[in-house]
Protein backbone atom coordinates (compact mmCIF):
# COMPACT_ATOMS: atom_id res chain seq x y z
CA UNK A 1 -94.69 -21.37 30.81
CA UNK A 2 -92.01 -18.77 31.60
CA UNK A 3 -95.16 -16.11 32.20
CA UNK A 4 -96.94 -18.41 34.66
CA UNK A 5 -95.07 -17.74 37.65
CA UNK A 6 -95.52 -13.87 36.97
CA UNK A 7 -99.21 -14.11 36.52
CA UNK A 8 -99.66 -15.90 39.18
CA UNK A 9 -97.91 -13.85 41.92
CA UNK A 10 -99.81 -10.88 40.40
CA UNK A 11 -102.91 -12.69 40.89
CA UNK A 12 -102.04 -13.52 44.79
CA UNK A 13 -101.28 -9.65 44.85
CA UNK A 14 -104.92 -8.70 43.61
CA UNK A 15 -106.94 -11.30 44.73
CA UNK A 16 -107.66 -9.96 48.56
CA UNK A 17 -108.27 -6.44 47.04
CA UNK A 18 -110.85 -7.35 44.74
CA UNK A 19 -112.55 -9.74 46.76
CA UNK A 20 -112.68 -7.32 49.73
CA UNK A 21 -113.84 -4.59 46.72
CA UNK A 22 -116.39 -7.54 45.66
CA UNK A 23 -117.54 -7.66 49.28
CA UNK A 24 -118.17 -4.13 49.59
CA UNK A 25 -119.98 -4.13 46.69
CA UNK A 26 -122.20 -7.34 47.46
CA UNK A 27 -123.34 -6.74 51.03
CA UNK A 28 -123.28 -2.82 51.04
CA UNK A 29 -126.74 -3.58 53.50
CA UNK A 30 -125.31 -5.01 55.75
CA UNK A 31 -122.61 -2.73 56.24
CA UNK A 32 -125.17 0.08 56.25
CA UNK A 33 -127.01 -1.51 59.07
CA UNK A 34 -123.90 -2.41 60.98
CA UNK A 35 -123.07 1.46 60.79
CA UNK A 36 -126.66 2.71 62.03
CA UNK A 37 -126.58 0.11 64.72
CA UNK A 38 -122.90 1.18 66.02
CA UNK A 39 -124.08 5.21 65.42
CA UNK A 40 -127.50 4.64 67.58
CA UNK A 41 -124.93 2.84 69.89
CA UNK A 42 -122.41 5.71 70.12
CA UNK A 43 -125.08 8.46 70.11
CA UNK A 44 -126.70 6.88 73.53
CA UNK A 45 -123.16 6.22 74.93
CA UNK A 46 -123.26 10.51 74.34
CA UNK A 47 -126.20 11.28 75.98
CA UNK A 48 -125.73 9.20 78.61
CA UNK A 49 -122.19 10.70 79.29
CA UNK A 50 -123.75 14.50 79.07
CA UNK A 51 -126.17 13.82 81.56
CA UNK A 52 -124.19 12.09 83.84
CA UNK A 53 -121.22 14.91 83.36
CA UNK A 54 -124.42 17.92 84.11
CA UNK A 55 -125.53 15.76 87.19
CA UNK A 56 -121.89 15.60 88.57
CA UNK A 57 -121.50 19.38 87.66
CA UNK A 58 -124.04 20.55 89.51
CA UNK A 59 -123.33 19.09 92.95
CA UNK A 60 -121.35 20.25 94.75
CA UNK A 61 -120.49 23.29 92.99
CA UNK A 62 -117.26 24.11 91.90
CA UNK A 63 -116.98 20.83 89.84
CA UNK A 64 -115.26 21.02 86.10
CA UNK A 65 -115.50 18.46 83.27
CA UNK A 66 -112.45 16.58 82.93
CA UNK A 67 -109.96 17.19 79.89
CA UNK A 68 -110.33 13.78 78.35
CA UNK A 69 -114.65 13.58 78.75
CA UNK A 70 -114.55 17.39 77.40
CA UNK A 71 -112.27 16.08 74.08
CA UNK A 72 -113.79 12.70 73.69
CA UNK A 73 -117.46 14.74 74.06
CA UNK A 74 -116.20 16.53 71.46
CA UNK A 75 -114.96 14.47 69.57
CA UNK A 76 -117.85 12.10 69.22
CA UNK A 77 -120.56 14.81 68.15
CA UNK A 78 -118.27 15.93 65.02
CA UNK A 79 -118.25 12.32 64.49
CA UNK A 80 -122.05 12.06 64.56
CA UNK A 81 -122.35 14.86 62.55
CA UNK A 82 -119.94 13.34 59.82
CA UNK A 83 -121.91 9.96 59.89
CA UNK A 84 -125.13 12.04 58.63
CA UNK A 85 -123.20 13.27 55.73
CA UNK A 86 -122.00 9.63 54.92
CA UNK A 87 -125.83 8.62 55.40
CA UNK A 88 -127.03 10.92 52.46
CA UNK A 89 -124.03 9.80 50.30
CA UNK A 90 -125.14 6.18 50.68
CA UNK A 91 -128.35 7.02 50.15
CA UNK A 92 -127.85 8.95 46.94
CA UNK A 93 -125.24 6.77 46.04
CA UNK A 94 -125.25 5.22 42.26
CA UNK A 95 -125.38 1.51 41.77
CA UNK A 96 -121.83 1.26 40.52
CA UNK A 97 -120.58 3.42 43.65
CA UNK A 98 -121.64 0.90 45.97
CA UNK A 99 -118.43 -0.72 46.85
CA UNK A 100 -116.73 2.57 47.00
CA UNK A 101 -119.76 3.49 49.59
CA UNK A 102 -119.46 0.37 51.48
CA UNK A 103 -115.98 0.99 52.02
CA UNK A 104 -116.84 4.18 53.29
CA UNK A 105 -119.08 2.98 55.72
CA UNK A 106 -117.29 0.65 56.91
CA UNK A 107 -114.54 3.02 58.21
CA UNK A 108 -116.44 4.71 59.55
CA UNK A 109 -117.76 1.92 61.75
CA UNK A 110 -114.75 1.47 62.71
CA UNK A 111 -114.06 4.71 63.59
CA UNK A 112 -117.03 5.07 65.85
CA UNK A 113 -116.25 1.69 67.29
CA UNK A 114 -112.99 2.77 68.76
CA UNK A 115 -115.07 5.90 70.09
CA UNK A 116 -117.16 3.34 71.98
CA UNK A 117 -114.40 1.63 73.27
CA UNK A 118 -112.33 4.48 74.62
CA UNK A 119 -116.10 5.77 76.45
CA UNK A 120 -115.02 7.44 79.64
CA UNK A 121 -116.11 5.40 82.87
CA UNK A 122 -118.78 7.18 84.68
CA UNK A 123 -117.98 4.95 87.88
CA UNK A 124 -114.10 7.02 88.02
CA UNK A 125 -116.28 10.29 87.65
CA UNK A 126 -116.85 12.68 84.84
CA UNK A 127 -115.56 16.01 86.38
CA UNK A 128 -113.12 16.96 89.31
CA UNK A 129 -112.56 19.78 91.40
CA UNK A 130 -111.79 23.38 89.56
CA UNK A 131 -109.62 25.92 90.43
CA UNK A 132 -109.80 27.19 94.09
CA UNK A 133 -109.66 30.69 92.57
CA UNK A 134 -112.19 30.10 89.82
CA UNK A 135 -112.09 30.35 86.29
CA UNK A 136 -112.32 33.17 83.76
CA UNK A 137 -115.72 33.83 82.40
CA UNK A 138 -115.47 33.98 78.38
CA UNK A 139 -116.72 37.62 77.61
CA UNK A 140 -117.51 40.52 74.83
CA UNK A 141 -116.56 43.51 74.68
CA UNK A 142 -118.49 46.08 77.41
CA UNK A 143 -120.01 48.74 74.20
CA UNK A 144 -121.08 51.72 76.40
CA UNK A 145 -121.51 50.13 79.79
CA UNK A 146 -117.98 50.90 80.84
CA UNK A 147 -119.16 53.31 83.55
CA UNK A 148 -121.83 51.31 84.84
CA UNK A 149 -119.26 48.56 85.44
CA UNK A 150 -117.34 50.87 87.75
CA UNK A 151 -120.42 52.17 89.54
CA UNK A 152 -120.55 48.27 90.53
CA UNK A 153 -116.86 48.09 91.08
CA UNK A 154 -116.75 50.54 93.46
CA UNK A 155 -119.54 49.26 95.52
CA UNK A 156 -117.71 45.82 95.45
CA UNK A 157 -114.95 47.47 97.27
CA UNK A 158 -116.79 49.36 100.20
CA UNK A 159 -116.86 47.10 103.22
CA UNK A 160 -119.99 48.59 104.51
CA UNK A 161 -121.76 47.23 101.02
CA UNK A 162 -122.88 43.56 101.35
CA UNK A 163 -125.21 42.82 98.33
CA UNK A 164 -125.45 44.76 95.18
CA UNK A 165 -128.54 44.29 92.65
CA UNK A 166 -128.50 44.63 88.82
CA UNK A 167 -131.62 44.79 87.31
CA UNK A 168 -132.67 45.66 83.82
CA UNK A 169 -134.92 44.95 80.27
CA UNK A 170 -133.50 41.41 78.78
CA UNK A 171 -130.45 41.95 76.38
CA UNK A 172 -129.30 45.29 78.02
CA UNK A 173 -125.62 43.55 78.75
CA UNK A 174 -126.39 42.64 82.89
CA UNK A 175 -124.60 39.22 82.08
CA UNK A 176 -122.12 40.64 80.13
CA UNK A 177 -121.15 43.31 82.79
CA UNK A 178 -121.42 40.89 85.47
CA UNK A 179 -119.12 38.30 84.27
CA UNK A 180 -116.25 41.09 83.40
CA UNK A 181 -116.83 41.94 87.12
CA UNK A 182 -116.32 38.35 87.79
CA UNK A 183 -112.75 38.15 86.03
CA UNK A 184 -111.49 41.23 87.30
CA UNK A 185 -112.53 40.13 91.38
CA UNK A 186 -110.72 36.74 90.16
CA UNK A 187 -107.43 39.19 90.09
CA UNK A 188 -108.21 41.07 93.76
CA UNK A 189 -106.22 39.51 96.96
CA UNK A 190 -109.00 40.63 99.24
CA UNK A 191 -111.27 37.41 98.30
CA UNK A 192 -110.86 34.13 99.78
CA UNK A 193 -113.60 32.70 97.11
CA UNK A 194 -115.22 34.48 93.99
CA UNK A 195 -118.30 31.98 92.97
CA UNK A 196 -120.55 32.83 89.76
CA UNK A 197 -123.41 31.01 90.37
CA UNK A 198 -126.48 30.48 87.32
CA UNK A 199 -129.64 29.40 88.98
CA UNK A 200 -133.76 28.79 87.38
CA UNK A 201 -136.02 31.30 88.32
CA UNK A 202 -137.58 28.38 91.08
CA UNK A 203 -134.89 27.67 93.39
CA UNK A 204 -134.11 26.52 96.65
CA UNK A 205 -132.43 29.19 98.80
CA UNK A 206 -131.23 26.68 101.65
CA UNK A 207 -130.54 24.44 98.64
CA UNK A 208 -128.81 26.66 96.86
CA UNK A 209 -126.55 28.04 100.02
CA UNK A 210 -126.26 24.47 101.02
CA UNK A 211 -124.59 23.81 97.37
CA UNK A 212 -122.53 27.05 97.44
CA UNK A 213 -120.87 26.05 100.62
């Protein structure tokens, strides 16, 4: 009788374990469709977000993402991408790995769950106003264009020049000039505004300066 007692409490101390173990084991299914529904779920709540984000972003102009749709964005497609690597796991999975696999997928429901909850609001806006000054253009290094960036530079900076032209065969480094000449106006005093502007080859020009404005 003396080893009852001990038994016992061990028993209390194992049973949840095992029976949640048991469960994983028993209804792995349904925890696999519970995780594709919540995935389908979090994977429209995405694409809903990035349009709404581009739509904001393009009018008016100027417009940045905010810091916590950028992260959670972010966030959620490395999250997507990880639930395609539990997917094949499952899939491949061995009989006796099932309840280690249902545990498995159910964190990660969870996980994707809280992503759902913490969905930014579209109705308090997706982006807000940037920088009055702009922001830096991410670049590469200028291989052999150096002087032609000058050439361009120097135009910029004669008041009797009001539009320059680049022109040139695709993949020549026109963008890649262009947005170093971007950064480096971003540092001159003697401009109110410096706008980089990416437009479709059909546009509306009153559109367009309507936007810019």
């Amino acid at each position: 009788m003396e080893y009852v007692e001990p038994v016992a409490a061990i028993a209390n101390c194992l049973g949840s374990p095992v029976c949640k173990y048991l469960q994983y084991h028993r209804k792995l299914n349904d925890y696999v469709r519970n995780f594709k529904r919540i995935r389908d779920k979090l994977n429209c709540k995405m694409e809903d977000i990035e349009l709404q984000l581009k739509a904001e972003l393009l009018r008016p102009l100027g417009k940045i993402p905010k810091k916590g749709v950028e992260n959670w964005l972010k966030d959620v497609k490395e999250m997507i991408r990880e639930t395609q690597v539990v997917e094949n796991k499952v899939s491949n999975g061995r009989y006796l790995c099932r309840a280690c696999n249902g545990k498995l997928v159910d964190k990660k429901s969870r996980q994707m769950q809280e992503y759902l909850d913490k969905t930014p609001k579209a109705s308090e806006g997706l982006a807000v106003d940037g920088p009055s000054s702009g922001l830096p253009l991410e670049t590469s290094e200028l291989v052999g264009e150096e002087a032609v960036r000058k050439e361009i530079w120097a135009c910029l900076m004669q008041e009797e020049v009001s539009k320059i032209g680049v022109w040139g065969m695709g993949g020549v480094g026109k963008s890649t000039i262009m947005k170093h000449i971007h950064n480096d106006l971003l540092k001159e005093q003697r401009f109110e505004r410096v706008v980089w502007v990416t437009i479709s080859k059909e546009f509306n020009i009153v559109k367009l300066q309507n936007d810019i404005a």
